[in-house]
Protein backbone atom coordinates (compact mmCIF):
# COMPACT_ATOMS: atom_id res chain seq x y z
CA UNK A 1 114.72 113.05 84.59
CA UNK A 2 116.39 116.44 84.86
CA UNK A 3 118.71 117.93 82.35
CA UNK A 4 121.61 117.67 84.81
CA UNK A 5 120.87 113.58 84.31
CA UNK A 6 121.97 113.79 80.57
CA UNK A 7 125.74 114.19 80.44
CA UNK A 8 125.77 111.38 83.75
CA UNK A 9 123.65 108.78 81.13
CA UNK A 10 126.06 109.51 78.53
CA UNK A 11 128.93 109.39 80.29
CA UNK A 12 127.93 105.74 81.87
CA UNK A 13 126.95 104.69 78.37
CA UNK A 14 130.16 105.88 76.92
CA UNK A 15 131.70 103.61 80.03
CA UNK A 16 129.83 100.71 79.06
CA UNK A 17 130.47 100.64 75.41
CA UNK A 18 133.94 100.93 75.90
CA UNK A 19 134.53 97.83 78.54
CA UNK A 20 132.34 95.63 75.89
CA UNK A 21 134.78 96.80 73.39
CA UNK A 22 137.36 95.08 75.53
CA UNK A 23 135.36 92.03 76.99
CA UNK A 24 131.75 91.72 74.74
CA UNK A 25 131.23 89.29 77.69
CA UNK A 26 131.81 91.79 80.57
CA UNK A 27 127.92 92.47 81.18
CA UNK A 28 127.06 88.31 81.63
CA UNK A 29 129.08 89.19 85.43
CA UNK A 30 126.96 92.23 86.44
CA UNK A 31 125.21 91.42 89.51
CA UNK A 32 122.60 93.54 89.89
CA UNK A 33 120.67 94.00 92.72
CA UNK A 34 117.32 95.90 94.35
CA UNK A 35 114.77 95.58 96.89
CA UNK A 36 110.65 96.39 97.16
CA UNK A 37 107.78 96.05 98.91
CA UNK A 38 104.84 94.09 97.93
CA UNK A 39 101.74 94.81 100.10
CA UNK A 40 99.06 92.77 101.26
CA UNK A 41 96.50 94.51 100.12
CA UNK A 42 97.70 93.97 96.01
CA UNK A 43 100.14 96.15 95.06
CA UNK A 44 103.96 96.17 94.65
CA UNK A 45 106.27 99.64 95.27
CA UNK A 46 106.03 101.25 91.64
CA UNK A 47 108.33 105.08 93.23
CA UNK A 48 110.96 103.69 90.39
CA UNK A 49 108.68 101.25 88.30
CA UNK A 50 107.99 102.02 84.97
CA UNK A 51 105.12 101.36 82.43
CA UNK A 52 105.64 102.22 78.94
CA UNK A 53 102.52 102.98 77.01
CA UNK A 54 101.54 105.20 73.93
CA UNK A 55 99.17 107.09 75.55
CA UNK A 56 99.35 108.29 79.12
CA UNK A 57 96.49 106.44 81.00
CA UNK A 58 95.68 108.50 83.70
CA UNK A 59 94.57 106.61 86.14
CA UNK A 60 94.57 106.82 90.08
CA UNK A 61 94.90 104.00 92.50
CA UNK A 62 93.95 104.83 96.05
CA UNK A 63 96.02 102.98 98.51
CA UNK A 64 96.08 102.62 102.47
CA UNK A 65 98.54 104.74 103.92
CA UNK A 66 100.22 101.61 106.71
CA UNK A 67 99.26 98.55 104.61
CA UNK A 68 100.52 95.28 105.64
CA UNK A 69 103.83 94.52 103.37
CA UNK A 70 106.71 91.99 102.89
CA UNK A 71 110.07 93.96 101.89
CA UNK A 72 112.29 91.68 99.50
CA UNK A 73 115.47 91.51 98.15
CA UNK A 74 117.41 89.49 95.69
CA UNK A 75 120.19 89.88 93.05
CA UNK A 76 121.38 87.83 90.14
CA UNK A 77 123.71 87.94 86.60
CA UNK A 78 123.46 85.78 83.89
CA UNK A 79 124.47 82.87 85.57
CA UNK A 80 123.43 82.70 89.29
CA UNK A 81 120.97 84.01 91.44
CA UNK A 82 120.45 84.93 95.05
CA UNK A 83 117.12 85.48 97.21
CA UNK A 84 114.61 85.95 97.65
CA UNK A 85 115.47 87.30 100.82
CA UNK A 86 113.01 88.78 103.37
CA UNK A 87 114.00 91.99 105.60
CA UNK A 88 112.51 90.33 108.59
CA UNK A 89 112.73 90.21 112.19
CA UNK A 90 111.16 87.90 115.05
CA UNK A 91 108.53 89.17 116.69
CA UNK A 92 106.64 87.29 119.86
CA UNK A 93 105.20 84.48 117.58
CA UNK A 94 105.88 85.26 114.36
CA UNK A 95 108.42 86.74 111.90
CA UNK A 96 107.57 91.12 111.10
CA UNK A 97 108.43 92.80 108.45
CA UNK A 98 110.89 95.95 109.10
CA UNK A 99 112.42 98.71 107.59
CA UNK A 100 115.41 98.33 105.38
CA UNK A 101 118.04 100.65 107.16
CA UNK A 102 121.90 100.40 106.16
CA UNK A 103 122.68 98.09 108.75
CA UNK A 104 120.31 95.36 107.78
CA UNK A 105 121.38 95.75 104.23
CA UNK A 106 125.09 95.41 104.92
CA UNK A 107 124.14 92.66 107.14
CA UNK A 108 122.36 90.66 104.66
CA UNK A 109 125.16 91.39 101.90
CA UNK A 110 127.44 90.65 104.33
CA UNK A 111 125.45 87.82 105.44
CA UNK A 112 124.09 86.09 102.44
CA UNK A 113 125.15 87.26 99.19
CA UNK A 114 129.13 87.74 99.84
CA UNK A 115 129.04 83.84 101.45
CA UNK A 116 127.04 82.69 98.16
CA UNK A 117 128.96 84.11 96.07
CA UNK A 118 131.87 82.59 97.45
CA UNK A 119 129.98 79.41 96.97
CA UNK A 120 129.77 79.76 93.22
CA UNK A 121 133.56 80.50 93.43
CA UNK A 122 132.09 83.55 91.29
CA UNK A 123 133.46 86.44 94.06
CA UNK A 124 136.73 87.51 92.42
CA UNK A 125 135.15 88.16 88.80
CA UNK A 126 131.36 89.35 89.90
CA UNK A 127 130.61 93.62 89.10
CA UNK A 128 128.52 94.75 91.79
CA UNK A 129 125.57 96.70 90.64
CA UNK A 130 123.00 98.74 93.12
CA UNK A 131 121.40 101.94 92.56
CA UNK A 132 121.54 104.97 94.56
CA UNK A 133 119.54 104.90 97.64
CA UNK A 134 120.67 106.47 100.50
CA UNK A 135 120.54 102.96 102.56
CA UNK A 136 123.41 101.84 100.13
CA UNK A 137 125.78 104.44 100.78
CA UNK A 138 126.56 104.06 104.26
CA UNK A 139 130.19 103.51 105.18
CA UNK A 140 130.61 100.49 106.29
CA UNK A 141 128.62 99.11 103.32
CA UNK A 142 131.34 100.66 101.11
CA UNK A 143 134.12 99.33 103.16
CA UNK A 144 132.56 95.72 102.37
CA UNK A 145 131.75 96.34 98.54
CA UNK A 146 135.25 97.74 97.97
CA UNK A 147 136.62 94.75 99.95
CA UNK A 148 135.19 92.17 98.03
CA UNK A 149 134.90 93.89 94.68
CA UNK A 150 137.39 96.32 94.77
CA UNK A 151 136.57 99.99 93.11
CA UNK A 152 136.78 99.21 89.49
CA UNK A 153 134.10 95.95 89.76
CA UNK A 154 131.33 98.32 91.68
CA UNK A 155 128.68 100.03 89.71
CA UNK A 156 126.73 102.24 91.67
CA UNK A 157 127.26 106.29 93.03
CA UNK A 158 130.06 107.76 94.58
CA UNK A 159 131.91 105.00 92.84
CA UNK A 160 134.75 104.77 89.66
CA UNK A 161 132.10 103.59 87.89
CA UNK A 162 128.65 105.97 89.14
CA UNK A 163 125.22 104.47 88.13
CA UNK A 164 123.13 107.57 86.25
CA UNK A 165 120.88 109.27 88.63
CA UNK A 166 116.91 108.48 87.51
CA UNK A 167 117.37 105.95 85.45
CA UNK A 168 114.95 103.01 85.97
CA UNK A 169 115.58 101.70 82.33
CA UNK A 170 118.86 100.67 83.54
CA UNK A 171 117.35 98.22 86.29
CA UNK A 172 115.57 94.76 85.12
CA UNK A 173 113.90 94.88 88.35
CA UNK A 174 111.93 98.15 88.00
CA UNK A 175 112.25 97.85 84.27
CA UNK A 176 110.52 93.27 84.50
CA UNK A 177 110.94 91.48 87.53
CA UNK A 178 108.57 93.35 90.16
CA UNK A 179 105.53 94.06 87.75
CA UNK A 180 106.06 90.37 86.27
CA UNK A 181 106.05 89.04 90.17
CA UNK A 182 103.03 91.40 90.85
CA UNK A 183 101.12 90.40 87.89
CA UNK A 184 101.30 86.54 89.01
CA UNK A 185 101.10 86.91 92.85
CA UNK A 186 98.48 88.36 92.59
CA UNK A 187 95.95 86.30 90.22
CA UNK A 188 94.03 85.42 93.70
CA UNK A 189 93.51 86.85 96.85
CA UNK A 190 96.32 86.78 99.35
CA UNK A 191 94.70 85.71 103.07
CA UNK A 192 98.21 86.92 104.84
CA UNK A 193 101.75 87.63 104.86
CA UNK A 194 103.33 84.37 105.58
CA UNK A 195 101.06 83.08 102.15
CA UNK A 196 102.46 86.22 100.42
CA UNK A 197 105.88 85.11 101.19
CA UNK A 198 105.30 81.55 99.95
CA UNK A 199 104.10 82.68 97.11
CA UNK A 200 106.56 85.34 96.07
CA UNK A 201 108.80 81.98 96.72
CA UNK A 202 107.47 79.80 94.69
CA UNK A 203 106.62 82.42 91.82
CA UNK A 204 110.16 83.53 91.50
CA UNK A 205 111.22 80.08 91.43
CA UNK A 206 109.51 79.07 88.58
CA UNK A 207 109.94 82.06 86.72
CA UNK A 208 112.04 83.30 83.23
CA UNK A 209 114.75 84.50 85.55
CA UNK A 210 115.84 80.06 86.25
CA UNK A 211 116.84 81.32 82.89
CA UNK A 212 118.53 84.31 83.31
CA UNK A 213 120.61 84.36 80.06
CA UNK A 214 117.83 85.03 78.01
CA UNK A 215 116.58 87.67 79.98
CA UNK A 216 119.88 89.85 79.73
CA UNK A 217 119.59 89.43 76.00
CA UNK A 218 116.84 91.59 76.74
CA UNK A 219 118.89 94.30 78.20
CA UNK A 220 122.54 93.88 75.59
């Protein structure tokens, strides 16, 4: 965090407290959203993670530079969830991972998350929430999120309402979900990507987030 980050906190915190003041149930629509890589070798993205500890541990991991990875995605609120969803493509026999650019992530919102939300008949009342990587501020992506959410129901930068710059506390995903997903996946040793996948699967299916509501009482 910078100094510069203070006055954008408090001004989103100011923004918050004043739409529960109108709706205390506001936050249970917040969809939020993110997307990291878990590598083969036993070790999830941690650029935006967070541990919290008393004392700083000091410790050094060394990692391989082009490790074998899965890149994942997935987004939920208090009532539904969507993914896990693998940025993927097909290569001569099997699928390969590949990078997450801003056409493959407006093609998967596009894609997958606007068509479930419709399914939940959840669309017209959902607040989009993403942070501010440069992937998610591509035009087109904003043409769809201010289609389908309209200005005022989008949380994120360059928006009405702008998500704080370095603020990880903010995100249940850097803040729980990938260092609780690490922690289980991997218990035992991983042989490849497809049983990386399958796992990540069945882990997430099984986890606290089937009950979501009691994990944003974590949060509000």
């Amino acid at each position: 965090m910078v100094p510069a980050d203070l006055p954008k906190r408090e001004a989103f915190s100011l923004q918050f407290l004043a739409r529960m003041e109108v709706d205390n149930a506001w936050t249970w629509d917040i969809f939020r959203t993110d997307e990291t890589h878990f590598h083969l070798q036993g070790s999830v993205n941690t650029h935006n993670c967070r541990i919290w500890a008393r004392v700083n541990p000091f410790q050094m991991q060394p990692l391989p530079l082009h490790s074998q990875k899965v890149t994942v995605w997935c987004g939920f609120t208090a009532a539904i969830i969507v993914g896990l969803f693998f940025f993927e493509e097909i290569g001569l026999s099997v699928s390969v991972t590949c990078t997450v650019n801003g056409t493959r992530y407006e093609s998967l919102l596009r894609n997958q998350l606007i068509p479930a939300l419709q399914q939940h008949r959840c669309v017209d009342s959902t607040i989009f929430m993403q942070d501010g990587a440069p992937l998610h501020i591509t035009t087109p992506l904003k043409q769809l999120l201010n289609l389908h959410f309209g200005n005022d129901r989008i949380i994120r930068h360059h928006f009405q309402i702008a998500w704080p710059p370095r603020s990880p506390d903010l995100n249940p995903y850097d803040f729980w979900l990938w260092g609780y997903l690490n922690d289980v996946v991997y218990e035992g040793p991983i042989a490849n990507l497809a049983e990386l996948e399958t796992s990540l699967l069945s882990t997430f299916t099984i986890s606290p987030l089937k009950h979501s509501d009691q994990l944003w009482n974590m949060f509000f």
